[in-house]
PDB file of N, CA and C in Angstrom:
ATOM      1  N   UNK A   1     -34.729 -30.724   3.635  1.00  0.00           N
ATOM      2  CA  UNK A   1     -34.481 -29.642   2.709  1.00  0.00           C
ATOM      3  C   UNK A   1     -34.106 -28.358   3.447  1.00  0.00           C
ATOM      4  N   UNK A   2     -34.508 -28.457   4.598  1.00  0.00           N
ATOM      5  CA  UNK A   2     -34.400 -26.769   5.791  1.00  0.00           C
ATOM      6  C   UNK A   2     -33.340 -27.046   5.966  1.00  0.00           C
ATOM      7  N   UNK A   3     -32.635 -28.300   6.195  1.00  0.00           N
ATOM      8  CA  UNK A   3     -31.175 -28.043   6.922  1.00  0.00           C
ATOM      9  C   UNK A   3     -30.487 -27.863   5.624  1.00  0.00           C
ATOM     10  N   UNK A   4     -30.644 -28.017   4.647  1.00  0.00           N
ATOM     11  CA  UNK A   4     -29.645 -28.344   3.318  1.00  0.00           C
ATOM     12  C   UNK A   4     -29.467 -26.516   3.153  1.00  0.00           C
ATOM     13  N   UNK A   5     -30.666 -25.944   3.561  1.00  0.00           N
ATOM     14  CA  UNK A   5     -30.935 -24.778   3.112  1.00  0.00           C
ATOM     15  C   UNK A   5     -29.978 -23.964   3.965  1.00  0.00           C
ATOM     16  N   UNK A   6     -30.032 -23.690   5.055  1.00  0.00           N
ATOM     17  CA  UNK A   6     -29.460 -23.798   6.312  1.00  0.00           C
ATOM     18  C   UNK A   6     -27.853 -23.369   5.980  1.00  0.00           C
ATOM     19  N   UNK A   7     -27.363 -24.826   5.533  1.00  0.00           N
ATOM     20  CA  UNK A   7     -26.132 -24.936   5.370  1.00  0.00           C
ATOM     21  C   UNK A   7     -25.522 -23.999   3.948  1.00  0.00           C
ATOM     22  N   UNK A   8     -26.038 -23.922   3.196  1.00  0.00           N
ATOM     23  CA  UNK A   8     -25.835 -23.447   1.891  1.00  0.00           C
ATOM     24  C   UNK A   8     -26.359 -21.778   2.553  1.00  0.00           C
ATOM     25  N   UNK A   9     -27.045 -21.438   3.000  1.00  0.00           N
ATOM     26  CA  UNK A   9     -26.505 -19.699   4.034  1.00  0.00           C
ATOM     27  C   UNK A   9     -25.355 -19.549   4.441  1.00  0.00           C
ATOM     28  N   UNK A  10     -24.917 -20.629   5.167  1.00  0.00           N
ATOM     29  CA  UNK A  10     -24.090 -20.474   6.394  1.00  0.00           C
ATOM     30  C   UNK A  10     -22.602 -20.212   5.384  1.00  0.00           C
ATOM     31  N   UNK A  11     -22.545 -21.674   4.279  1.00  0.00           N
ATOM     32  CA  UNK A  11     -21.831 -21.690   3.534  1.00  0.00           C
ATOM     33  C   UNK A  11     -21.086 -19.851   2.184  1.00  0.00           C
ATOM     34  N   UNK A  12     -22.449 -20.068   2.322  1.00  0.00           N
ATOM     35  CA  UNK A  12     -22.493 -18.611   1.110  1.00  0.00           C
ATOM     36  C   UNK A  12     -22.227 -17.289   2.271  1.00  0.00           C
ATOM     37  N   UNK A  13     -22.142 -17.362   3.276  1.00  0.00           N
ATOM     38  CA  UNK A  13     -21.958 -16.000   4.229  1.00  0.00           C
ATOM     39  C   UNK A  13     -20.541 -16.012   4.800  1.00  0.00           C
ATOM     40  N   UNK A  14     -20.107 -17.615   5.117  1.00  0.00           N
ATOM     41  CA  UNK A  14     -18.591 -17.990   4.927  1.00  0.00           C
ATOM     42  C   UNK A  14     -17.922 -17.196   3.758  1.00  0.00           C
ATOM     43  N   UNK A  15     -18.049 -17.340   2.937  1.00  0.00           N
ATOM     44  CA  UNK A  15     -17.788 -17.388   1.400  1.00  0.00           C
ATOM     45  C   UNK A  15     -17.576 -16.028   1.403  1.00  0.00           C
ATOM     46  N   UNK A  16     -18.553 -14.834   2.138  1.00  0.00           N
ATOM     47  CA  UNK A  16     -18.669 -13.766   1.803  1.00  0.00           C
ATOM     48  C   UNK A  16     -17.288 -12.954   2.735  1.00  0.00           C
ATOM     49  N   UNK A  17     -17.444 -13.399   3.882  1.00  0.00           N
ATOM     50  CA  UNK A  17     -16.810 -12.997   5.259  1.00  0.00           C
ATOM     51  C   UNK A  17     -15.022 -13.047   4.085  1.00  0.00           C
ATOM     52  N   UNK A  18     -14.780 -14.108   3.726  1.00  0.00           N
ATOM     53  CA  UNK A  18     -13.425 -14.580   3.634  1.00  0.00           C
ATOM     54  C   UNK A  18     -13.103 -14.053   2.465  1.00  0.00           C
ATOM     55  N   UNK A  19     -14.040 -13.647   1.335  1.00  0.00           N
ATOM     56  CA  UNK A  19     -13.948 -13.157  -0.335  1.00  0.00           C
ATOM     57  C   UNK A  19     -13.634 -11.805   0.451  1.00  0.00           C
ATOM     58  N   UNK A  20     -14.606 -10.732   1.122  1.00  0.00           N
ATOM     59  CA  UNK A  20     -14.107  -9.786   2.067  1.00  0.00           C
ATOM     60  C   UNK A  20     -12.779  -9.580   2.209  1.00  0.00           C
ATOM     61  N   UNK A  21     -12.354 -10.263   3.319  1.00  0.00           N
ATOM     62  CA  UNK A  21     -10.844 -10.129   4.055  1.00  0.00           C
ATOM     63  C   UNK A  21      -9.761 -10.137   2.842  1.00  0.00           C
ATOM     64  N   UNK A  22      -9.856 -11.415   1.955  1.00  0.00           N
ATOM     65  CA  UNK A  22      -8.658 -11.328   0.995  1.00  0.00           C
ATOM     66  C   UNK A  22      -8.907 -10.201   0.222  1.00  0.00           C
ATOM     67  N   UNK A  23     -10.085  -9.145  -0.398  1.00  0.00           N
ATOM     68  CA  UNK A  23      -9.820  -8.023  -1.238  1.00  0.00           C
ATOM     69  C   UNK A  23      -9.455  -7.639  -0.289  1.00  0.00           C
ATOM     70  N   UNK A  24      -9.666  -6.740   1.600  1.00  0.00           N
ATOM     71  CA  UNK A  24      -9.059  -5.698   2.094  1.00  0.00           C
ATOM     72  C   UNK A  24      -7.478  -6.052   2.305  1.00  0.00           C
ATOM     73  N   UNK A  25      -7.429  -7.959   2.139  1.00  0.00           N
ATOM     74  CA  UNK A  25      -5.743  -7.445   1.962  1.00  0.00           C
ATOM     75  C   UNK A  25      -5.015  -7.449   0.708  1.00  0.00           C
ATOM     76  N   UNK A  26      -6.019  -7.615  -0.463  1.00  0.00           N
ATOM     77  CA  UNK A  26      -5.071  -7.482  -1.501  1.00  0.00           C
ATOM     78  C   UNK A  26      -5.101  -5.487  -1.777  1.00  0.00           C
ATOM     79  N   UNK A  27      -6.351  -4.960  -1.092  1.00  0.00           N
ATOM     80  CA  UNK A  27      -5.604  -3.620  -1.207  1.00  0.00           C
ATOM     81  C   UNK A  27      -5.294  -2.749  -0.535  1.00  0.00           C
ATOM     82  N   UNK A  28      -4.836  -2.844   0.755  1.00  0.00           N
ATOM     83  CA  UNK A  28      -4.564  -2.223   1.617  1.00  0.00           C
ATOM     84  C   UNK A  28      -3.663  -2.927   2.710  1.00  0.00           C
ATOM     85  N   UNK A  29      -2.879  -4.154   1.667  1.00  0.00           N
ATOM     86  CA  UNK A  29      -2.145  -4.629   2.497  1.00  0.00           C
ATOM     87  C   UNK A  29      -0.449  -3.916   3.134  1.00  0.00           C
ATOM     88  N   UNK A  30       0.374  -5.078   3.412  1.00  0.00           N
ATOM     89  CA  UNK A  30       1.462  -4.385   3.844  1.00  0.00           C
ATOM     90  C   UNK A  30       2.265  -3.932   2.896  1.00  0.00           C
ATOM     91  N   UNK A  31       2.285  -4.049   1.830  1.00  0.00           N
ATOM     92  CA  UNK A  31       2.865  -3.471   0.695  1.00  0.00           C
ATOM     93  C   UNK A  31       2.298  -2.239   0.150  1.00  0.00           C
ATOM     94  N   UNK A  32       2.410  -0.923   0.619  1.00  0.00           N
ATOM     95  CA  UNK A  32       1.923  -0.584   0.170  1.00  0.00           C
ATOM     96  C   UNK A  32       2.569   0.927  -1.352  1.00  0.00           C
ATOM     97  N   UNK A  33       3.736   0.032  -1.954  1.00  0.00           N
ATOM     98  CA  UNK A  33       4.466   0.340  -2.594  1.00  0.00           C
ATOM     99  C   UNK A  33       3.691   0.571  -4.213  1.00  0.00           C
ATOM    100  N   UNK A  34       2.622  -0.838  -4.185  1.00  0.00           N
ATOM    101  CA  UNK A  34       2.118  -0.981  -5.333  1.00  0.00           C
ATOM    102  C   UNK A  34       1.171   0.088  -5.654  1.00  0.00           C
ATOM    103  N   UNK A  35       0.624   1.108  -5.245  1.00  0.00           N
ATOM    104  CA  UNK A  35       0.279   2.498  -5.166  1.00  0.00           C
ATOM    105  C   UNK A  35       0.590   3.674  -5.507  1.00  0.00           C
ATOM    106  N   UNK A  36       2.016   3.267  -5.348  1.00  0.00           N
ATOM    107  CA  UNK A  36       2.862   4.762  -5.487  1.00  0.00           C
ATOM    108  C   UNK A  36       3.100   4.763  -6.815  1.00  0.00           C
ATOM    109  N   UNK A  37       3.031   6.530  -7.173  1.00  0.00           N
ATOM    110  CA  UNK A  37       2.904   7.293  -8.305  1.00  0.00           C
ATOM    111  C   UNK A  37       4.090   7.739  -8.967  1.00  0.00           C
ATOM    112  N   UNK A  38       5.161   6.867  -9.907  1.00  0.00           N
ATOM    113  CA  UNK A  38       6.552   7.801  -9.576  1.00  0.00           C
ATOM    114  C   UNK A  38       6.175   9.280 -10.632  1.00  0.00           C
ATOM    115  N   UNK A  39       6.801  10.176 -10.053  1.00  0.00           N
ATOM    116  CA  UNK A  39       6.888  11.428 -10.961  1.00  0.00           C
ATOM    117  C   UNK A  39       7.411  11.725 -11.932  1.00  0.00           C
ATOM    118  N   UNK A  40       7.206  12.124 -13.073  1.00  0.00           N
ATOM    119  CA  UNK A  40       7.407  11.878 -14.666  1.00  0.00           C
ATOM    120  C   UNK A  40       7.540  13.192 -15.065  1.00  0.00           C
ATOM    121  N   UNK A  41       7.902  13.423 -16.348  1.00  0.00           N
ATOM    122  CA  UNK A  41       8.144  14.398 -17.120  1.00  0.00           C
ATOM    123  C   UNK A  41       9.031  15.479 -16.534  1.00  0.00           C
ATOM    124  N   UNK A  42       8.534  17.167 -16.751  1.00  0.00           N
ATOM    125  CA  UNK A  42       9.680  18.193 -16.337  1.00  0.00           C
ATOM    126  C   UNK A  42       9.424  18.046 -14.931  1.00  0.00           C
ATOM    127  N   UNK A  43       8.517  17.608 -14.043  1.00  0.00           N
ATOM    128  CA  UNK A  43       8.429  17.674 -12.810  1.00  0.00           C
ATOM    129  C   UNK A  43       9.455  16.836 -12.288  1.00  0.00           C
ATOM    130  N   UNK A  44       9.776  15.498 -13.107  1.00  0.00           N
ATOM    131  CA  UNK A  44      10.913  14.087 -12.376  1.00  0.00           C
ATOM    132  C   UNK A  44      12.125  15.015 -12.431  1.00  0.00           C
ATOM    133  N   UNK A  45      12.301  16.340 -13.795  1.00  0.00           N
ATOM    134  CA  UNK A  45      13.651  17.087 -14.024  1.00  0.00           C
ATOM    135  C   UNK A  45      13.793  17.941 -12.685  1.00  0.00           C
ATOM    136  N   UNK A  46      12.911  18.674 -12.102  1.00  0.00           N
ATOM    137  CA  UNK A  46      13.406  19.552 -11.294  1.00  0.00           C
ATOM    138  C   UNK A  46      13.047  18.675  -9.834  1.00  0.00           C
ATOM    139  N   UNK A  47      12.243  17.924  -9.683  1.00  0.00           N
ATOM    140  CA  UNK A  47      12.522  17.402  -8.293  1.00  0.00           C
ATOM    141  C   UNK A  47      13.668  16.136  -7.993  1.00  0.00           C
ATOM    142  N   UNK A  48      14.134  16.067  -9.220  1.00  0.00           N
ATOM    143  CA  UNK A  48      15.675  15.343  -9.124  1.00  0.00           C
ATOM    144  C   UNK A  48      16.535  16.005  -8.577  1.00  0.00           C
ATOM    145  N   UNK A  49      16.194  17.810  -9.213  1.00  0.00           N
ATOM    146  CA  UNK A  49      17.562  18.846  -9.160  1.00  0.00           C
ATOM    147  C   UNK A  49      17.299  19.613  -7.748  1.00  0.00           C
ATOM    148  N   UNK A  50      16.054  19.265  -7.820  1.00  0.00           N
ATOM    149  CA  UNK A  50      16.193  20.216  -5.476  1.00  0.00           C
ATOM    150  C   UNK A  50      17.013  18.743  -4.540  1.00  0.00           C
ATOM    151  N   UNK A  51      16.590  17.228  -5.462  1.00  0.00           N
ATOM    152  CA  UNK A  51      16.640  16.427  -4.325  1.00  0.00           C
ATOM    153  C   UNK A  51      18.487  16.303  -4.174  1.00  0.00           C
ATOM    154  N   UNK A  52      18.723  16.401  -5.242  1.00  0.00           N
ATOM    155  CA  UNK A  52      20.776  16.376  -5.430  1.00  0.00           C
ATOM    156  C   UNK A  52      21.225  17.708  -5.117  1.00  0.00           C
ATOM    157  N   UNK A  53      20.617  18.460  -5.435  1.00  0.00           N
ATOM    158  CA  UNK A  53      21.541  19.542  -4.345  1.00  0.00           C
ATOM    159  C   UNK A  53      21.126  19.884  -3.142  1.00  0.00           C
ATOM    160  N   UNK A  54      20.061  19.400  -2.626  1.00  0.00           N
ATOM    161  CA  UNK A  54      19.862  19.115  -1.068  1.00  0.00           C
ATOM    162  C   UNK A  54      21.134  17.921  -0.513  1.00  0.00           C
ATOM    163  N   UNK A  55      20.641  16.746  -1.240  1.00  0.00           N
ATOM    164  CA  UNK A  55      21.830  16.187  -0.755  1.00  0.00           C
ATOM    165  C   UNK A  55      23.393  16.403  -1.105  1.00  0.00           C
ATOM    166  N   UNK A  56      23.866  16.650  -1.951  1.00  0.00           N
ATOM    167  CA  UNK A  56      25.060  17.118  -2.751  1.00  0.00           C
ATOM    168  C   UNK A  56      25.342  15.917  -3.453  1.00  0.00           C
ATOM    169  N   UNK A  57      24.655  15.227  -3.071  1.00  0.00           N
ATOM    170  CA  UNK A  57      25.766  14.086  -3.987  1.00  0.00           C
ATOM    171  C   UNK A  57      24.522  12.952  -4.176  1.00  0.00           C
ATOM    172  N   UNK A  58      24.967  11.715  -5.179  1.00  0.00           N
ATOM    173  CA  UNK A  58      24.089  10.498  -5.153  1.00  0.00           C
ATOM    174  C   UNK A  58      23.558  10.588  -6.487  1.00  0.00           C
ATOM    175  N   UNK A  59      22.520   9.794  -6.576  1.00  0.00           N
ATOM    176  CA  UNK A  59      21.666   9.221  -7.856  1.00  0.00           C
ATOM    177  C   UNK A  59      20.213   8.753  -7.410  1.00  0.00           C
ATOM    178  N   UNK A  60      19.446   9.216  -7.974  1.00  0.00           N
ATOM    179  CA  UNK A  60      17.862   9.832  -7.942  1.00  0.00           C
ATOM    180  C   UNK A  60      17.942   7.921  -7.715  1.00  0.00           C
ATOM    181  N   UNK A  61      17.114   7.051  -7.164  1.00  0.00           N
ATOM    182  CA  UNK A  61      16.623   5.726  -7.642  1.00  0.00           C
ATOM    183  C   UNK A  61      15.564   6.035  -7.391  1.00  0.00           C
ATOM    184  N   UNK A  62      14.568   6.050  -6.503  1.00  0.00           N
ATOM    185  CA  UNK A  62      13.109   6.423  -6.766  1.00  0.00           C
ATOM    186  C   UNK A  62      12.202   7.773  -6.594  1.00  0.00           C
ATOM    187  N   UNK A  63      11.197   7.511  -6.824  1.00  0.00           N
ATOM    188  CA  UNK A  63      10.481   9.022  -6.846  1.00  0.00           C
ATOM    189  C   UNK A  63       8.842   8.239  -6.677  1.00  0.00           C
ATOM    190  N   UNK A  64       8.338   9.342  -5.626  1.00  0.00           N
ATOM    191  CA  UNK A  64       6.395   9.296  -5.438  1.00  0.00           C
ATOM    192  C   UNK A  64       5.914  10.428  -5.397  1.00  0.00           C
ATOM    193  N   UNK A  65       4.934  10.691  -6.426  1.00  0.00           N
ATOM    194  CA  UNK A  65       3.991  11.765  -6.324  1.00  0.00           C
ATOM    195  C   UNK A  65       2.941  11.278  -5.410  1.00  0.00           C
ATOM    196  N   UNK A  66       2.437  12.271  -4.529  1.00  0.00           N
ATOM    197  CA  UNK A  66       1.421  12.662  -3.475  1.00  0.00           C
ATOM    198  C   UNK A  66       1.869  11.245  -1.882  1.00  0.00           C
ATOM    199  N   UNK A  67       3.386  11.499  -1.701  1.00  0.00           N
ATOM    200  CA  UNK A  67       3.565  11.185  -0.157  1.00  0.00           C
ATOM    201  C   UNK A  67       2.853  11.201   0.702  1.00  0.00           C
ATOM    202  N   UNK A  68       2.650  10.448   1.631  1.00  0.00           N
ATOM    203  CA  UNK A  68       2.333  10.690   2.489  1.00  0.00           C
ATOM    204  C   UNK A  68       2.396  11.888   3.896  1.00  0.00           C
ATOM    205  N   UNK A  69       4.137  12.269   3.369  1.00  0.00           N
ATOM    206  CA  UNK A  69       4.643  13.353   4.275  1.00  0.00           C
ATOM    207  C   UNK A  69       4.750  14.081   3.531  1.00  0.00           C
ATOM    208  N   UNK A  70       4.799  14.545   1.894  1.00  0.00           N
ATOM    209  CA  UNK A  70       4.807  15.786   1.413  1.00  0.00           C
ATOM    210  C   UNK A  70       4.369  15.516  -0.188  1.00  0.00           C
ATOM    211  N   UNK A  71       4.496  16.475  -0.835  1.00  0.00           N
ATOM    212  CA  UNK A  71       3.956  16.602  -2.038  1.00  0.00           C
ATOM    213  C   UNK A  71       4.570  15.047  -2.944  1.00  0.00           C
ATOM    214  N   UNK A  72       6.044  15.784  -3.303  1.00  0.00           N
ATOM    215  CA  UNK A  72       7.075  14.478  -4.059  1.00  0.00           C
ATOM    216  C   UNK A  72       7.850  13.650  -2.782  1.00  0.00           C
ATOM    217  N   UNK A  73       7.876  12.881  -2.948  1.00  0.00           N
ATOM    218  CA  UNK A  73       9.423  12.405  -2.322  1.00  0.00           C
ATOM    219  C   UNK A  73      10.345  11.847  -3.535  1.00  0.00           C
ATOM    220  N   UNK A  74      11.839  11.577  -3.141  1.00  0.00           N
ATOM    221  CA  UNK A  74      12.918  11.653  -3.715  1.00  0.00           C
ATOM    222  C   UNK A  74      13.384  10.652  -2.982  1.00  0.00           C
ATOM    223  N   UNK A  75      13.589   9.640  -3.754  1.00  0.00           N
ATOM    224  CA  UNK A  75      15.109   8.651  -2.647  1.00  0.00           C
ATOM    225  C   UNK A  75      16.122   8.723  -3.550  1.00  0.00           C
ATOM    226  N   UNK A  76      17.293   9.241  -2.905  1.00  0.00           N
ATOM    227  CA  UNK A  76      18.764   9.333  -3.401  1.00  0.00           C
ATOM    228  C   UNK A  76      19.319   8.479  -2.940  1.00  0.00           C
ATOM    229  N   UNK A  77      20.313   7.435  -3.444  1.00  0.00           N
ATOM    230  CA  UNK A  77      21.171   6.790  -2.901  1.00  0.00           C
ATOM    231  C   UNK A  77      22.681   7.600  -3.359  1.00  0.00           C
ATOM    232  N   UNK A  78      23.124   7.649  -1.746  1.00  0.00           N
ATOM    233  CA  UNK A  78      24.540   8.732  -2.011  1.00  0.00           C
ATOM    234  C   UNK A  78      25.552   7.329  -2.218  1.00  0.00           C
ATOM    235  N   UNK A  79      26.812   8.347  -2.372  1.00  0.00           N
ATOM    236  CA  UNK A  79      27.967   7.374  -2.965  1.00  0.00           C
ATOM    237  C   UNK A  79      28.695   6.315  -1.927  1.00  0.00           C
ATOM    238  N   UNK A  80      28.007   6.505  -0.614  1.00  0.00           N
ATOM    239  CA  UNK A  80      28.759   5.545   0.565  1.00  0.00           C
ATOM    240  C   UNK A  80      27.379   4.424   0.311  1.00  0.00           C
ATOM    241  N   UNK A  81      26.531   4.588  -0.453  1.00  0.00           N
ATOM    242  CA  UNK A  81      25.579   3.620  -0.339  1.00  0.00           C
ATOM    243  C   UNK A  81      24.165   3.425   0.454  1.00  0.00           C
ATOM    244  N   UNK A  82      23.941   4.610   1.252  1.00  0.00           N
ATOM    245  CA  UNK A  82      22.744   5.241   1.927  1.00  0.00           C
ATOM    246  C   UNK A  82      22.240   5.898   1.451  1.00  0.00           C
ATOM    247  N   UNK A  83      20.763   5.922   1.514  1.00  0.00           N
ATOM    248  CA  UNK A  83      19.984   6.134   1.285  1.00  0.00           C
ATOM    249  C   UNK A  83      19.333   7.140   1.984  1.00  0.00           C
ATOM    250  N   UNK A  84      18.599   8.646   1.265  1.00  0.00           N
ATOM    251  CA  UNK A  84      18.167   9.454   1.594  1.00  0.00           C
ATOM    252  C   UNK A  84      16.713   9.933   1.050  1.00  0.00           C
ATOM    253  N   UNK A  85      15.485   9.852   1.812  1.00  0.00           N
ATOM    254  CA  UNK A  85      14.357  10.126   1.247  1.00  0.00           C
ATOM    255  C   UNK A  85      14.434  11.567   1.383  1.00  0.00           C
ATOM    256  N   UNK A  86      14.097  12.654   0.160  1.00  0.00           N
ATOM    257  CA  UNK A  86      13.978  13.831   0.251  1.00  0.00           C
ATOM    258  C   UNK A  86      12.917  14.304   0.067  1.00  0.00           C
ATOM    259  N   UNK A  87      12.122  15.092   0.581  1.00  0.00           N
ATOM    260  CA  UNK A  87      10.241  15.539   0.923  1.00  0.00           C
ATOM    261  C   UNK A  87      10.111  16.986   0.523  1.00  0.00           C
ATOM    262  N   UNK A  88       9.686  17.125  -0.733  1.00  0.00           N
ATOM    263  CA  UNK A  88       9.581  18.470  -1.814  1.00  0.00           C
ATOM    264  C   UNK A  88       8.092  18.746  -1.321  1.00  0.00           C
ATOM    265  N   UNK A  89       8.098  20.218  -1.294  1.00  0.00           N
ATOM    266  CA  UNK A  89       6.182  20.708  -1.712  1.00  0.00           C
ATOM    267  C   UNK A  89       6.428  20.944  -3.714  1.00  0.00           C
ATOM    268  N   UNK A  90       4.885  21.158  -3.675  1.00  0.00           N
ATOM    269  CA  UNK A  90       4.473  21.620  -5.017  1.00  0.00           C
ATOM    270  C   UNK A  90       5.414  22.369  -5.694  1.00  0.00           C
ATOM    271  N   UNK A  91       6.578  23.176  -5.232  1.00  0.00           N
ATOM    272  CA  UNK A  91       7.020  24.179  -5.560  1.00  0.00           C
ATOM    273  C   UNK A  91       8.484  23.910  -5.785  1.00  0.00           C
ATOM    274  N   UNK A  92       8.566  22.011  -5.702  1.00  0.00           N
ATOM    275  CA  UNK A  92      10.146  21.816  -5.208  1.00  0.00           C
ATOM    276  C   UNK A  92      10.907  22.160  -4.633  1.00  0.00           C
ATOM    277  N   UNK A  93      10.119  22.769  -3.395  1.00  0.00           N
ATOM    278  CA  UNK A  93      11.284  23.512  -2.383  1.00  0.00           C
ATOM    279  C   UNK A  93      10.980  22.201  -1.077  1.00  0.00           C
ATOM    280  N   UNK A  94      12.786  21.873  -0.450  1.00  0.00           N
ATOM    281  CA  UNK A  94      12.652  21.254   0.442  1.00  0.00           C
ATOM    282  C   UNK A  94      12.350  21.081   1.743  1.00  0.00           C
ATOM    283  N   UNK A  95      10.920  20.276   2.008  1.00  0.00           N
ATOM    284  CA  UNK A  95      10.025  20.567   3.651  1.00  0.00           C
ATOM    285  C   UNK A  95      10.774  19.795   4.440  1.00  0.00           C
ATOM    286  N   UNK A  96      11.558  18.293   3.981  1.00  0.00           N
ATOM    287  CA  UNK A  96      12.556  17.527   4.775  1.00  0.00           C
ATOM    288  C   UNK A  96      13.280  17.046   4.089  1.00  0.00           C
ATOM    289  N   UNK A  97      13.586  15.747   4.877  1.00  0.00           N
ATOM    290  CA  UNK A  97      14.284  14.427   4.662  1.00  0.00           C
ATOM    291  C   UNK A  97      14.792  13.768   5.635  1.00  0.00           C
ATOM    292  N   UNK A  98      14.587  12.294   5.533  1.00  0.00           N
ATOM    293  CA  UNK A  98      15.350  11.134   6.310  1.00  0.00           C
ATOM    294  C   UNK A  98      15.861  10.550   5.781  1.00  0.00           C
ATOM    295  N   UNK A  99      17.410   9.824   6.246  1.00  0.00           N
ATOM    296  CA  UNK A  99      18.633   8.852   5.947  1.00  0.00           C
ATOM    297  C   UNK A  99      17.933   7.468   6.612  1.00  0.00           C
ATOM    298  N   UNK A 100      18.718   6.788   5.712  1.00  0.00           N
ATOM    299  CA  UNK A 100      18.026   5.184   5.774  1.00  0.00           C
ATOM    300  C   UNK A 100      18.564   4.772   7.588  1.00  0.00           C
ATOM    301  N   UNK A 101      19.465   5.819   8.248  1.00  0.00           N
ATOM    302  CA  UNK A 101      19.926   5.445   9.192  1.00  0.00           C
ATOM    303  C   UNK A 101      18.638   6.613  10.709  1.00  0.00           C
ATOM    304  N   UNK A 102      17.971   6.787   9.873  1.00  0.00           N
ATOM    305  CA  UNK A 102      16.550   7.350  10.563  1.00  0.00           C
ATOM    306  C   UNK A 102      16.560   8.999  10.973  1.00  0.00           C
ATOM    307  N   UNK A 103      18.067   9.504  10.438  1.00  0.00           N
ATOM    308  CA  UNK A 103      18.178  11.083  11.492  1.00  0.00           C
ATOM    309  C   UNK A 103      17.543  12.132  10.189  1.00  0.00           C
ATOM    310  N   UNK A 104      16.496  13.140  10.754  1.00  0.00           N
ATOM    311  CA  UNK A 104      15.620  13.558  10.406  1.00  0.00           C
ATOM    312  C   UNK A 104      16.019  14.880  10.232  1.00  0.00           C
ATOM    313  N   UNK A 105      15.652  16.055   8.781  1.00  0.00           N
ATOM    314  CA  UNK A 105      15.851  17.611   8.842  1.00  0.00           C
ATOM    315  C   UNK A 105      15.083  17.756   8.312  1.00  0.00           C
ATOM    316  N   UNK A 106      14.861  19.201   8.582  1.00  0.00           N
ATOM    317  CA  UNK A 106      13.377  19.864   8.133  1.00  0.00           C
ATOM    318  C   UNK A 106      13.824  21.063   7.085  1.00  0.00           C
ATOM    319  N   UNK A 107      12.750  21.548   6.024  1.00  0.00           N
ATOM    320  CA  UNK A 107      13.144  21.986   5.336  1.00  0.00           C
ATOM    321  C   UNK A 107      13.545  23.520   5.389  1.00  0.00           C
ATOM    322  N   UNK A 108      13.519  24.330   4.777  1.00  0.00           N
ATOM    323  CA  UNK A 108      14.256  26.126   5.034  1.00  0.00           C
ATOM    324  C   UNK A 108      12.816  26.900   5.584  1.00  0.00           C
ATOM    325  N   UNK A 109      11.918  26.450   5.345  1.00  0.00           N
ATOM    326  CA  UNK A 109      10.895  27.182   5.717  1.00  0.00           C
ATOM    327  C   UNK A 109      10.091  27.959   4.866  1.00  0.00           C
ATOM    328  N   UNK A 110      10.894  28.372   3.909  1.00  0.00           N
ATOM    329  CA  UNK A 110      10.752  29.272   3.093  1.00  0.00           C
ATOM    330  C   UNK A 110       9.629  29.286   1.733  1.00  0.00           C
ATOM    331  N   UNK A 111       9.084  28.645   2.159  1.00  0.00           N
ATOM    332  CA  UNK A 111       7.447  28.413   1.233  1.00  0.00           C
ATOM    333  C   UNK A 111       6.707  29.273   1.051  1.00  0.00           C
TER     334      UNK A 111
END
């Protein structure tokens, strides 16, 4: 009966170790897209309108409230087909942005 007992620990602490690991990767795995907040209402209106005339050109496809690198971000895809993440504060004024081709600008300062 001690070893049966034994095993049914060992078993149930298995059980625990591995129930563990699969929640930390169902939430904090490599995806971590399923998180993001897109931005809605008059806020989606004006951080559309800093992110297109920062870039001049393109079409809003996504949007995240509370970035990692700034308040909103903005991805524009311009008309050659690249992609531009644009990085708003609270105030929709622009702190950056990066092109899907990685080259990096910072925003006017002017916050």
């Amino acid at each position: 009966m001690r070893k049966q007992a034994k095993y049914l620990a060992a078993g149930g602490a298995i059980a625990v170790v591995l129930g563990g690991a699969g929640m930390a990767t169902a939430t904090g795995g490599a995806d971590d897209d399923a998180s993001d907040t897109p931005i809605s209402g008059t806020a989606l209106e004006e951080a559309s309108e800093a992110a297109l005339a920062h870039t001049g050109e393109g079409k809003v496809t996504e949007t995240e409230v509370g970035d990692e690198e700034s308040y909103y971000e903005v991805e524009v895809t311009l008309d050659d087909g690249s992609e531009v993440d644009v990085q708003l504060d609270k105030g929709f004024n622009v702190v950056g942005s990066e092109s899907d081709s990685g080259s990096e600008s910072e925003g006017s300062g002017d916050d």
